[in-house]
N, C-alpha and C. Protein backbone atom coordinates (compact mmCIF):
# COMPACT_ATOMS: atom_id res chain seq x y z
N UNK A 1 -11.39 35.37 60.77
CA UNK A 1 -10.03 35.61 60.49
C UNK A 1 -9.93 36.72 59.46
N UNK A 2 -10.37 37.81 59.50
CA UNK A 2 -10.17 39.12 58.72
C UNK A 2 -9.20 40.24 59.35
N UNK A 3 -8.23 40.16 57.77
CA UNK A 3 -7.05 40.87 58.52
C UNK A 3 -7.74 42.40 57.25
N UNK A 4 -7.15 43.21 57.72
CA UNK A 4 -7.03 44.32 57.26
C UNK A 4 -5.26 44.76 56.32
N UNK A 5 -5.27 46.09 55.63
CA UNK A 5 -4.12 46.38 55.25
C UNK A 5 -2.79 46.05 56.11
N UNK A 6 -2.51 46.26 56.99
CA UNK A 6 -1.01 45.75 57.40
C UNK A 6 -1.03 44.98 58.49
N UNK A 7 -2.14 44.47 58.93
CA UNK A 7 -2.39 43.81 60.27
C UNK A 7 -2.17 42.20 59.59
N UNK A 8 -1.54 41.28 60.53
CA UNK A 8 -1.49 40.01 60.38
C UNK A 8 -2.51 39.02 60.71
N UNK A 9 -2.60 38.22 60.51
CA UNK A 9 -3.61 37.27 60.89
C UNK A 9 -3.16 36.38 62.24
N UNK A 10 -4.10 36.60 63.41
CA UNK A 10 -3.63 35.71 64.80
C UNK A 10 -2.67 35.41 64.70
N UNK A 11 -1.38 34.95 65.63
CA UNK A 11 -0.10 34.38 65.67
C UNK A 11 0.59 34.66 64.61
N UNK A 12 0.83 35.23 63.91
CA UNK A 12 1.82 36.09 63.06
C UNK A 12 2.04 37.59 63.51
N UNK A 13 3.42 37.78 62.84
CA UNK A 13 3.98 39.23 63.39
C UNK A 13 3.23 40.03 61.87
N UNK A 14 3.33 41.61 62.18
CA UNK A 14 2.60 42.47 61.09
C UNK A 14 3.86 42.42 60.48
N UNK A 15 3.88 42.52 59.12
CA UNK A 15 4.86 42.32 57.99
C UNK A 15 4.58 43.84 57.14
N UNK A 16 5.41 44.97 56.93
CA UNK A 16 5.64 45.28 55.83
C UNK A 16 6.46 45.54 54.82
N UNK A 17 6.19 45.93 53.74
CA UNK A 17 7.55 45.89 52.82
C UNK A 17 8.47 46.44 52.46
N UNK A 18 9.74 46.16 52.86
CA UNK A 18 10.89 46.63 52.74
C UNK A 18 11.25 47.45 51.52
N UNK A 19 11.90 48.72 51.86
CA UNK A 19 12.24 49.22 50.43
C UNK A 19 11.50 49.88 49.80
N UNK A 20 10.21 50.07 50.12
CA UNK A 20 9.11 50.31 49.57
C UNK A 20 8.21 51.17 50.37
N UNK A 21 8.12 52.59 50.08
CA UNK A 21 7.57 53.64 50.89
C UNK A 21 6.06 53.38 50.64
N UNK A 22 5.19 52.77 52.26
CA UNK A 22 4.32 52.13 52.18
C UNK A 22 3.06 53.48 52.81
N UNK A 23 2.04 53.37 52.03
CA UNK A 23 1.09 54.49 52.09
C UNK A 23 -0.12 53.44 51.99
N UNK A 24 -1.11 54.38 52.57
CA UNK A 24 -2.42 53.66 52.63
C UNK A 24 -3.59 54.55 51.14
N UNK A 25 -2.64 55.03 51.21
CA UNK A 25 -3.68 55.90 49.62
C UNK A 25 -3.64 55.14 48.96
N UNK A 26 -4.12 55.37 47.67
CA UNK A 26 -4.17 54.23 46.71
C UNK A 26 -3.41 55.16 45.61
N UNK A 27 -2.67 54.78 44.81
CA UNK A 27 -1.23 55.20 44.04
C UNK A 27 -1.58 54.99 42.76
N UNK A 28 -1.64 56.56 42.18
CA UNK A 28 -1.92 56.39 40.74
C UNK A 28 -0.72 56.11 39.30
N UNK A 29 -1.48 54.99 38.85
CA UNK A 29 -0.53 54.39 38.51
C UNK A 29 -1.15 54.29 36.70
N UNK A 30 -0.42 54.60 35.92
CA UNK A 30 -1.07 54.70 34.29
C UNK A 30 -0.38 53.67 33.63
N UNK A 31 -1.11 52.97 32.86
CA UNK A 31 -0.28 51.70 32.25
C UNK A 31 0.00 52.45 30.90
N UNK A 32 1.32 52.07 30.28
CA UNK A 32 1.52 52.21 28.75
C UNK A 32 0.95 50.95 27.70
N UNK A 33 0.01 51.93 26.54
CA UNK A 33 -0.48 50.82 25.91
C UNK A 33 0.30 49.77 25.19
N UNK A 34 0.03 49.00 24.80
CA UNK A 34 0.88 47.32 24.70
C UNK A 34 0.86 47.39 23.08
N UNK A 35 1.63 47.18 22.45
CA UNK A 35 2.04 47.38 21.12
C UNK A 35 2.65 46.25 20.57
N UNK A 36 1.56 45.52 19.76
CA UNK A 36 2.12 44.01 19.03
C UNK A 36 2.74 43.94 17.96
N UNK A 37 3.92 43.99 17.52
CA UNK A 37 4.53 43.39 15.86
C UNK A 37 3.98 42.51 15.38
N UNK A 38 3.18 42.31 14.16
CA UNK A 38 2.96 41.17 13.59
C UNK A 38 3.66 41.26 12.29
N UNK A 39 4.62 40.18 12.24
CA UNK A 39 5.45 40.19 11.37
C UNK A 39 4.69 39.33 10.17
N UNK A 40 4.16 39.05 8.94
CA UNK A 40 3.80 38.38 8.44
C UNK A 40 4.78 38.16 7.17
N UNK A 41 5.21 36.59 6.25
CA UNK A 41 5.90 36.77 5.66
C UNK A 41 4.58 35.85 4.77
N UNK A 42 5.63 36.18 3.43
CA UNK A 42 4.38 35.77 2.46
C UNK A 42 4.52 34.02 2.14
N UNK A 43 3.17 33.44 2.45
CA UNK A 43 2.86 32.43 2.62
C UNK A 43 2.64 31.34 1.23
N UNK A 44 3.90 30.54 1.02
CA UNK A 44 4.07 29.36 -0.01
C UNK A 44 3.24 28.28 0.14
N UNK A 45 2.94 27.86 -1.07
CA UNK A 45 2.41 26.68 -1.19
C UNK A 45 2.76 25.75 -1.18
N UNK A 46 2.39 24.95 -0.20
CA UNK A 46 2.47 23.62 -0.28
C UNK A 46 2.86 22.73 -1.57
N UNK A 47 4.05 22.20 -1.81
CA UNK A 47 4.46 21.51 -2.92
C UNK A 47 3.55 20.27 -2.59
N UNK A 48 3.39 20.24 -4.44
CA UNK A 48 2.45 18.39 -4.37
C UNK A 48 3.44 17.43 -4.02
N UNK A 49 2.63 16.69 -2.86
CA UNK A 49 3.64 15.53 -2.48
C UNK A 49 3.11 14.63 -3.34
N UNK A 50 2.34 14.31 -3.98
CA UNK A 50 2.16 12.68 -4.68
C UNK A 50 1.94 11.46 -4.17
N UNK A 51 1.66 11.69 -2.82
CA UNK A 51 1.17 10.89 -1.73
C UNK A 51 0.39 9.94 -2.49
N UNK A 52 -1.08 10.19 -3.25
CA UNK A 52 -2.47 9.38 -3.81
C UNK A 52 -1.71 8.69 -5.04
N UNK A 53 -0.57 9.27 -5.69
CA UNK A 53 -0.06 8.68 -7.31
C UNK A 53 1.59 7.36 -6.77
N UNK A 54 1.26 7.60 -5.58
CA UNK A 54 2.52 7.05 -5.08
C UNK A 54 1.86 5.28 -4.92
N UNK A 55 0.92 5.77 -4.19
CA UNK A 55 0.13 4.87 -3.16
C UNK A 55 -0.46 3.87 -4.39
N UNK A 56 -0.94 4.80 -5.62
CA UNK A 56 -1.86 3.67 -6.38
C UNK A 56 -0.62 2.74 -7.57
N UNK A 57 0.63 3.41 -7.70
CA UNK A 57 1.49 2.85 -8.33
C UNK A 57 1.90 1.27 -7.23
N UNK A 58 2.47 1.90 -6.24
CA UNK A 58 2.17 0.61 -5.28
C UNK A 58 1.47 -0.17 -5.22
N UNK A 59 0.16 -0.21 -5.28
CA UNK A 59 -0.79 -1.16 -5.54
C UNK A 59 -0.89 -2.19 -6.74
N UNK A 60 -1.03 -1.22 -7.72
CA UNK A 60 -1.05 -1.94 -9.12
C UNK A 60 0.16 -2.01 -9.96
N UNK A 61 1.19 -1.44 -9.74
CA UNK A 61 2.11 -1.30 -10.86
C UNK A 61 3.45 -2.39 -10.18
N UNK A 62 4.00 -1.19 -9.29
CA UNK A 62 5.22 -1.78 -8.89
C UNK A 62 5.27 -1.43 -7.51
N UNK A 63 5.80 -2.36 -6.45
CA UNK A 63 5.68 -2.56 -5.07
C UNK A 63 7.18 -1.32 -4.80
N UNK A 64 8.23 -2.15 -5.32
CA UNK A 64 8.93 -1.50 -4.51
C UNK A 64 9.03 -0.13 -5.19
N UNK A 65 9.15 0.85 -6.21
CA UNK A 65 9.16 2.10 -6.52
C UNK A 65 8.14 2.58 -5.94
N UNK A 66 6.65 1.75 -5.53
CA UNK A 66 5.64 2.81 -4.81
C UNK A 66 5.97 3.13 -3.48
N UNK A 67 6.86 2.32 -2.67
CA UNK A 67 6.63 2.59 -1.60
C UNK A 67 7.84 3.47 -1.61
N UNK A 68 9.07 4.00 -2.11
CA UNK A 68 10.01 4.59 -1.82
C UNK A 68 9.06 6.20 -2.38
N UNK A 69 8.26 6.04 -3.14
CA UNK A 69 7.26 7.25 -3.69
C UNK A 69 6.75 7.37 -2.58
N UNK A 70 5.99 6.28 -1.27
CA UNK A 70 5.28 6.64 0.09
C UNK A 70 6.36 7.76 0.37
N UNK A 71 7.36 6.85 0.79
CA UNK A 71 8.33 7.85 1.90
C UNK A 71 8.54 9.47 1.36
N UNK A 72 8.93 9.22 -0.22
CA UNK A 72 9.51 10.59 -0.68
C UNK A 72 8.28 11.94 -0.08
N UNK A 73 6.95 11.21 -0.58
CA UNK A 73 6.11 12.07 -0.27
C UNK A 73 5.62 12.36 1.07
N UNK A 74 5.65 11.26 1.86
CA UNK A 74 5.84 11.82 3.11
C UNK A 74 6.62 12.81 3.99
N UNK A 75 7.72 12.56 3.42
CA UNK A 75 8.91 13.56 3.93
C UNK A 75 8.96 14.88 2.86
N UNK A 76 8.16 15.09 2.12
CA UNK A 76 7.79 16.51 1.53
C UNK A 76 7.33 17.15 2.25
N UNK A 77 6.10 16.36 2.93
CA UNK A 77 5.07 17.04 3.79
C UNK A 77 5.84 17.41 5.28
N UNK A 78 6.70 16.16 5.60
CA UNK A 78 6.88 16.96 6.91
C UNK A 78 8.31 17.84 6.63
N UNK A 79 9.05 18.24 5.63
CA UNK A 79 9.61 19.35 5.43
C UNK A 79 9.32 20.65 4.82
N UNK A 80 8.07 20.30 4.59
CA UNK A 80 7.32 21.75 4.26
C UNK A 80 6.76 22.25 5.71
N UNK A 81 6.21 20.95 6.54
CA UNK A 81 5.98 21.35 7.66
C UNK A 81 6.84 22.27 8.88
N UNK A 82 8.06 21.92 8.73
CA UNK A 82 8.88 22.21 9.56
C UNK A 82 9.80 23.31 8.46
N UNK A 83 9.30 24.13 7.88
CA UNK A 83 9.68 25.41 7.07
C UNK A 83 10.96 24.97 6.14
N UNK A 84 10.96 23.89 5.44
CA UNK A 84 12.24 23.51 4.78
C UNK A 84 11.22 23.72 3.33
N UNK A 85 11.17 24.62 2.72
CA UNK A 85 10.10 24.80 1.75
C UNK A 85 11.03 24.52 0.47
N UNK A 86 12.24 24.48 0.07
CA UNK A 86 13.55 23.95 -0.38
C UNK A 86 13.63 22.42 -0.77
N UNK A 87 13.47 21.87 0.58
CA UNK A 87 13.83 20.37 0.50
C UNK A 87 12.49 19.77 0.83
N UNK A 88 11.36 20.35 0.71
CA UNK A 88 9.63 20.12 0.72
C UNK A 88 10.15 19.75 -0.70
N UNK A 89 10.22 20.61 -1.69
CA UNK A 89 10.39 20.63 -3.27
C UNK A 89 11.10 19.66 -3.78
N UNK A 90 11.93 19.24 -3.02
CA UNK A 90 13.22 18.33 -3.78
C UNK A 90 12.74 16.87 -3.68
N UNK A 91 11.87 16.62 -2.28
CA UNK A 91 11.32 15.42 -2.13
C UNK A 91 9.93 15.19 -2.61
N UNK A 92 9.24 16.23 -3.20
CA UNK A 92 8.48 16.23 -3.95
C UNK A 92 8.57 15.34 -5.32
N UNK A 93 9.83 16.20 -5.87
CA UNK A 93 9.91 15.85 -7.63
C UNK A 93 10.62 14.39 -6.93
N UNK A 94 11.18 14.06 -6.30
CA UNK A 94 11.63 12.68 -6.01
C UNK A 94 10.80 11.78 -6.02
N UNK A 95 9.30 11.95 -4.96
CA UNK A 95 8.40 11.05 -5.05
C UNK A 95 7.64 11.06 -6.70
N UNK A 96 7.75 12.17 -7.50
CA UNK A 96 6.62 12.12 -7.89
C UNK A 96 7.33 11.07 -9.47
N UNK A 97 9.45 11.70 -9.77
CA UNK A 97 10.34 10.64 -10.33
C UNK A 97 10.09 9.19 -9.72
N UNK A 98 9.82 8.92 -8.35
CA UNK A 98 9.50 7.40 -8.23
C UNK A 98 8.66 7.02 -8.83
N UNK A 99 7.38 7.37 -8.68
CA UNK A 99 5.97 7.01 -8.74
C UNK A 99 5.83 6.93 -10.18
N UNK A 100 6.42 7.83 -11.37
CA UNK A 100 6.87 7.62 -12.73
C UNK A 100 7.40 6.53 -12.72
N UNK A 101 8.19 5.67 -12.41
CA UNK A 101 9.78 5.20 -12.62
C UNK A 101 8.59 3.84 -12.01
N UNK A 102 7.93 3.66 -10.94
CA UNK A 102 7.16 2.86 -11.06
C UNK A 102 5.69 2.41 -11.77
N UNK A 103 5.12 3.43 -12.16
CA UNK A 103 4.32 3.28 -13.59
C UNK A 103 4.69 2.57 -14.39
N UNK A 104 5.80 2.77 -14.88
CA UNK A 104 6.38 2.54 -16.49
C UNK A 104 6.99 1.33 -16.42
N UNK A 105 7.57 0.89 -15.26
CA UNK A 105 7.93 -0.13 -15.02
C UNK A 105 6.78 -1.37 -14.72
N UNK A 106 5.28 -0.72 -13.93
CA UNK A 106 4.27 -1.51 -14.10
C UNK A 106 3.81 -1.99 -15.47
N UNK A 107 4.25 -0.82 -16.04
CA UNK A 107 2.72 -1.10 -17.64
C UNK A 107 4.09 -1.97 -18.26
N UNK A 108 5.43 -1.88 -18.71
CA UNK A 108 6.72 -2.74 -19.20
C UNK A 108 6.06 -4.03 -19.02
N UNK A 109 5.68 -4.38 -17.55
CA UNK A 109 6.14 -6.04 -16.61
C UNK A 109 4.41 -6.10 -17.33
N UNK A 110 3.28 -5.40 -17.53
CA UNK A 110 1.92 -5.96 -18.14
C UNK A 110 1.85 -6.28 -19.42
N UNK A 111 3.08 -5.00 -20.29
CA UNK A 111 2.81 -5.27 -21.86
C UNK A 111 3.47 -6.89 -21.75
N UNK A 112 4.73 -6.92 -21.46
CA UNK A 112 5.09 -8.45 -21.14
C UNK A 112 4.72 -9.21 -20.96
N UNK A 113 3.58 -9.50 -19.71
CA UNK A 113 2.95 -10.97 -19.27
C UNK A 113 2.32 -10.87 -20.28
N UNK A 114 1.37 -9.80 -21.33
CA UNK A 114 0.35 -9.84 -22.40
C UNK A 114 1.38 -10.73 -23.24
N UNK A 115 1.92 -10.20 -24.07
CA UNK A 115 2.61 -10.49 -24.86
C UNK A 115 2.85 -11.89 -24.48
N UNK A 116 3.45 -12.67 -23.50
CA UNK A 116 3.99 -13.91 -23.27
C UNK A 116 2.59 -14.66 -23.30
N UNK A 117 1.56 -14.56 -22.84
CA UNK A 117 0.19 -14.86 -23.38
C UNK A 117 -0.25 -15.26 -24.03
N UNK A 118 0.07 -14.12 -25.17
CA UNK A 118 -0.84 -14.59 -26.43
C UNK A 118 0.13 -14.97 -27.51
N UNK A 119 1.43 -15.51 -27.14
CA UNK A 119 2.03 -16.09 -27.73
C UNK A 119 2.10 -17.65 -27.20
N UNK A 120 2.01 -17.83 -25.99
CA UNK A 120 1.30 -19.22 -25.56
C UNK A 120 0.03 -18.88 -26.24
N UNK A 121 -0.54 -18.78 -26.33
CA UNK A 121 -1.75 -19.38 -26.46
C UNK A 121 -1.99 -19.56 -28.04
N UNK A 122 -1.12 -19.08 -28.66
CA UNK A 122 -0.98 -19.29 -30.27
C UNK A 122 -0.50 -20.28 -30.36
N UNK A 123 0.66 -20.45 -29.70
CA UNK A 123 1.51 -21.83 -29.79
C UNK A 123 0.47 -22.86 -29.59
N UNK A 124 -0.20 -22.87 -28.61
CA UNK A 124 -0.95 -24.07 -28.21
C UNK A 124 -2.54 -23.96 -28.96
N UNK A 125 -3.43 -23.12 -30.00
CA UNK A 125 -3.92 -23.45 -30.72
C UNK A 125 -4.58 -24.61 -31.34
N UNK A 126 -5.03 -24.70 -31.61
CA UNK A 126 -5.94 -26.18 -32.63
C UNK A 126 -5.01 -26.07 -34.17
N UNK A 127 -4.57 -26.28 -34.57
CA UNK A 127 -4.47 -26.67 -36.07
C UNK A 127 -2.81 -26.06 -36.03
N UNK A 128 -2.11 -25.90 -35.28
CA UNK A 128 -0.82 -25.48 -35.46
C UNK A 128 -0.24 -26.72 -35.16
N UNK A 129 1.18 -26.85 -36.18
CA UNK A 129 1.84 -28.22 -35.83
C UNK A 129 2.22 -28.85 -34.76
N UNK A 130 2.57 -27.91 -33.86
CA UNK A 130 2.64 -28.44 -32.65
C UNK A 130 1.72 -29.22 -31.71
N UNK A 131 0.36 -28.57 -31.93
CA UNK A 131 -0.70 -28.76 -31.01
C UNK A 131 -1.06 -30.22 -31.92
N UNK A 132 -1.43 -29.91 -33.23
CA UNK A 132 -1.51 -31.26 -33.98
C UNK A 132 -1.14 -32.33 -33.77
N UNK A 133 0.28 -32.38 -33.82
CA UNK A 133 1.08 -33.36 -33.07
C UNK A 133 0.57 -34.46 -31.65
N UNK A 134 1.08 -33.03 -30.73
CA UNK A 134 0.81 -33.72 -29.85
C UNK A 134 -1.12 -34.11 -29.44
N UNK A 135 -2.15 -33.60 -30.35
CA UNK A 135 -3.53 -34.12 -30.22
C UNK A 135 -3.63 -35.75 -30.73
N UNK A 136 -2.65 -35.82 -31.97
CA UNK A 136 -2.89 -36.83 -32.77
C UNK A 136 -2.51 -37.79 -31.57
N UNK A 137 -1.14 -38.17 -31.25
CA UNK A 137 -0.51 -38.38 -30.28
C UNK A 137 -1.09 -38.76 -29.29
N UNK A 138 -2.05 -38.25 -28.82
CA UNK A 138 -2.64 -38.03 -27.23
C UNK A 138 -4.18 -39.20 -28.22
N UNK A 139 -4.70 -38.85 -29.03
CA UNK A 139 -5.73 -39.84 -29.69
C UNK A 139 -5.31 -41.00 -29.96
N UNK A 140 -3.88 -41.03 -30.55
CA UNK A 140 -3.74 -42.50 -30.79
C UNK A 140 -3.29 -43.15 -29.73
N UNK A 141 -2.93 -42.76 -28.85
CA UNK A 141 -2.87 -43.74 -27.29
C UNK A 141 -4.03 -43.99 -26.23
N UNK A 142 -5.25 -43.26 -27.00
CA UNK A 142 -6.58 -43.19 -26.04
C UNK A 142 -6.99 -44.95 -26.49
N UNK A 143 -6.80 -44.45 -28.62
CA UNK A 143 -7.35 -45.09 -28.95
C UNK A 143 -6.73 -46.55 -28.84
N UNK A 144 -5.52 -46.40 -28.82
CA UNK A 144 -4.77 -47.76 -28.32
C UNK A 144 -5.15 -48.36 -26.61
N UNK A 145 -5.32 -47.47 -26.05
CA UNK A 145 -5.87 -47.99 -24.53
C UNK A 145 -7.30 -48.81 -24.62
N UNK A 146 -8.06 -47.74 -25.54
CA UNK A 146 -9.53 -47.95 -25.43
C UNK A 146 -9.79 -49.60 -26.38
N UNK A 147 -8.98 -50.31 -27.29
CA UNK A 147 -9.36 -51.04 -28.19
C UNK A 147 -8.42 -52.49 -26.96
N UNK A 148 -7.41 -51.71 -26.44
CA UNK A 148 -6.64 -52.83 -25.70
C UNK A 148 -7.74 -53.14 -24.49
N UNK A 149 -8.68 -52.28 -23.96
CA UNK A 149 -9.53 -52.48 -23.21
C UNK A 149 -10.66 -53.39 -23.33
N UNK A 150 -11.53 -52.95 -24.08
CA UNK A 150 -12.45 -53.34 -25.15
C UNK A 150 -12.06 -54.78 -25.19
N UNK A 151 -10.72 -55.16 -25.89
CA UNK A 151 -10.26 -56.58 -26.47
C UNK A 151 -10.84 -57.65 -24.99
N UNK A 152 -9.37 -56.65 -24.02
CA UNK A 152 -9.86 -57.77 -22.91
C UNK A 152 -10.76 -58.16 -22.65
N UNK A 153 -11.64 -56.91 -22.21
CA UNK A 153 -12.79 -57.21 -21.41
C UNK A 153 -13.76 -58.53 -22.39
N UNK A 154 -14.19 -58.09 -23.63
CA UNK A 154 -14.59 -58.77 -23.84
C UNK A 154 -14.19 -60.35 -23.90
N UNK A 155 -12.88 -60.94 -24.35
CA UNK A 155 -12.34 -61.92 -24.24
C UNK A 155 -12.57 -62.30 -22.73
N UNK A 156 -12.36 -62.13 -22.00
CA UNK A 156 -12.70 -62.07 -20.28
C UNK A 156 -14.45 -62.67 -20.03
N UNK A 157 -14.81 -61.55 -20.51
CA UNK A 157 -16.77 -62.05 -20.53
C UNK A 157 -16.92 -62.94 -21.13
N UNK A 158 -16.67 -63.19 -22.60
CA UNK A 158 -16.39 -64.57 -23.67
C UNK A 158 -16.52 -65.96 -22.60
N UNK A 159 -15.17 -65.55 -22.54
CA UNK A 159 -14.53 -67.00 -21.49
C UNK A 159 -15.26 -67.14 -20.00
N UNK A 160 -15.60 -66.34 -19.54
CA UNK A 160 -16.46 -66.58 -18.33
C UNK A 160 -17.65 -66.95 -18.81
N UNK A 161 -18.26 -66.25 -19.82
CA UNK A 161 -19.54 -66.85 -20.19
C UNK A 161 -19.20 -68.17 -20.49
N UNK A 162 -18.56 -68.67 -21.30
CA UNK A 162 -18.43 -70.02 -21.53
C UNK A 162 -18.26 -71.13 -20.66
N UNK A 163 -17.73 -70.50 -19.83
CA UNK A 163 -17.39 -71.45 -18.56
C UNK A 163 -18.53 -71.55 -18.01
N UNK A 164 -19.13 -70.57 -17.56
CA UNK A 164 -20.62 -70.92 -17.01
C UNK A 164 -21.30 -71.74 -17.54
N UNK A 165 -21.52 -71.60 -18.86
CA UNK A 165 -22.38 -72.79 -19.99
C UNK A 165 -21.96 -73.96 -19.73
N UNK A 166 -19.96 -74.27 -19.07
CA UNK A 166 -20.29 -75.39 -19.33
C UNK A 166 -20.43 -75.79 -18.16
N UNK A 167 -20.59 -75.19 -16.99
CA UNK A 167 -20.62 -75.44 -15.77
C UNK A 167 -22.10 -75.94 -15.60
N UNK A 168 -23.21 -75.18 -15.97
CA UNK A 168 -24.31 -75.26 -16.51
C UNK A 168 -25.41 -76.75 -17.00
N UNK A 169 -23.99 -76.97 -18.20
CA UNK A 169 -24.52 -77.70 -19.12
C UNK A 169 -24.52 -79.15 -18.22
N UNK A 170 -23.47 -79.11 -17.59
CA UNK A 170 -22.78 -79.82 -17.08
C UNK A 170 -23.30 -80.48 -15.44
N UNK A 171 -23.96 -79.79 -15.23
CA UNK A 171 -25.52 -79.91 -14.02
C UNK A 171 -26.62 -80.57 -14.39
């Protein structure tokens, strides 16, 4: 099935093209060279998102200011991504005001539990009146259990022993 320049292939009619003054020479033809613009504009930096200071305030400090620090800094990144280099910046200092705002609020809620601490634990001490109190307190009802114990039992063994003797004697 080898057709040549204007010949058709079996059962087709020869086709040529309309409009188009058709020659068997070959037609010299010169291309114009191709000429690229490269426009380059000058290339900004990436604002710090605070992504790593966001993430560790979350962890240890405060839950909910870290995670609104996730988002802020997330959405830095994808508006720097998408050429908002403006509102990259704005959600920047936002995450990085959260991630502050949850720090300070972590170390506040730690100096606190410290503090509430070691003021229990003063209160409750050895030799402070309170603790005194209630030790003495807590001894003299051991010692009232332990002597009310003691009494019985022995009175109990007493009298059983005796009974045996005379059960005993009494054989």
């Amino acid at each position: 099935m080898a057709h040549n320049g204007n010949s058709a292939p079996a059962g087709y009619p020869a086709q040529t093209p309309t409009g188009y003054a058709y020659s068997n020479q070959q037609q010299n033809v010169q291309q114009q060279p191709v000429q690229t613009v490269v426009v380059r504009q000058p290339q900004q930096a990436a604002p710090s998102d605070y992504l790593v200071f966001a993430i560790i305030v979350t962890i240890f400090c405060c839950l909910p200011f870290g995670i609104v620090g996730i988002i802020k800094a997330s959405e830095a990144k994808n508006r720097f991504a998408s050429g908002d280099y403006d509102g990259a910046e704005e959600s920047s200092r936002s995450a990085k005001n959260w991630s502050i705002a949850g720090l300070v609020t972590g170390c506040i809620i730690a100096a606190l539990a410290i503090i509430l601490g070691v003021v229990i634990h003063f209160v409750s001490v050895p030799g402070t009146a309170a603790t005194v109190a209630a030790v003495n307190s807590a001894n003299n009802n051991f010692d009232n259990f332990n002597n009310d114990f003691n009494n019985d039992f022995n009175n109990d063994f007493n009298n059983d022993f005796n009974n045996d003797l005379d059960i005993y004697n009494y054989i």
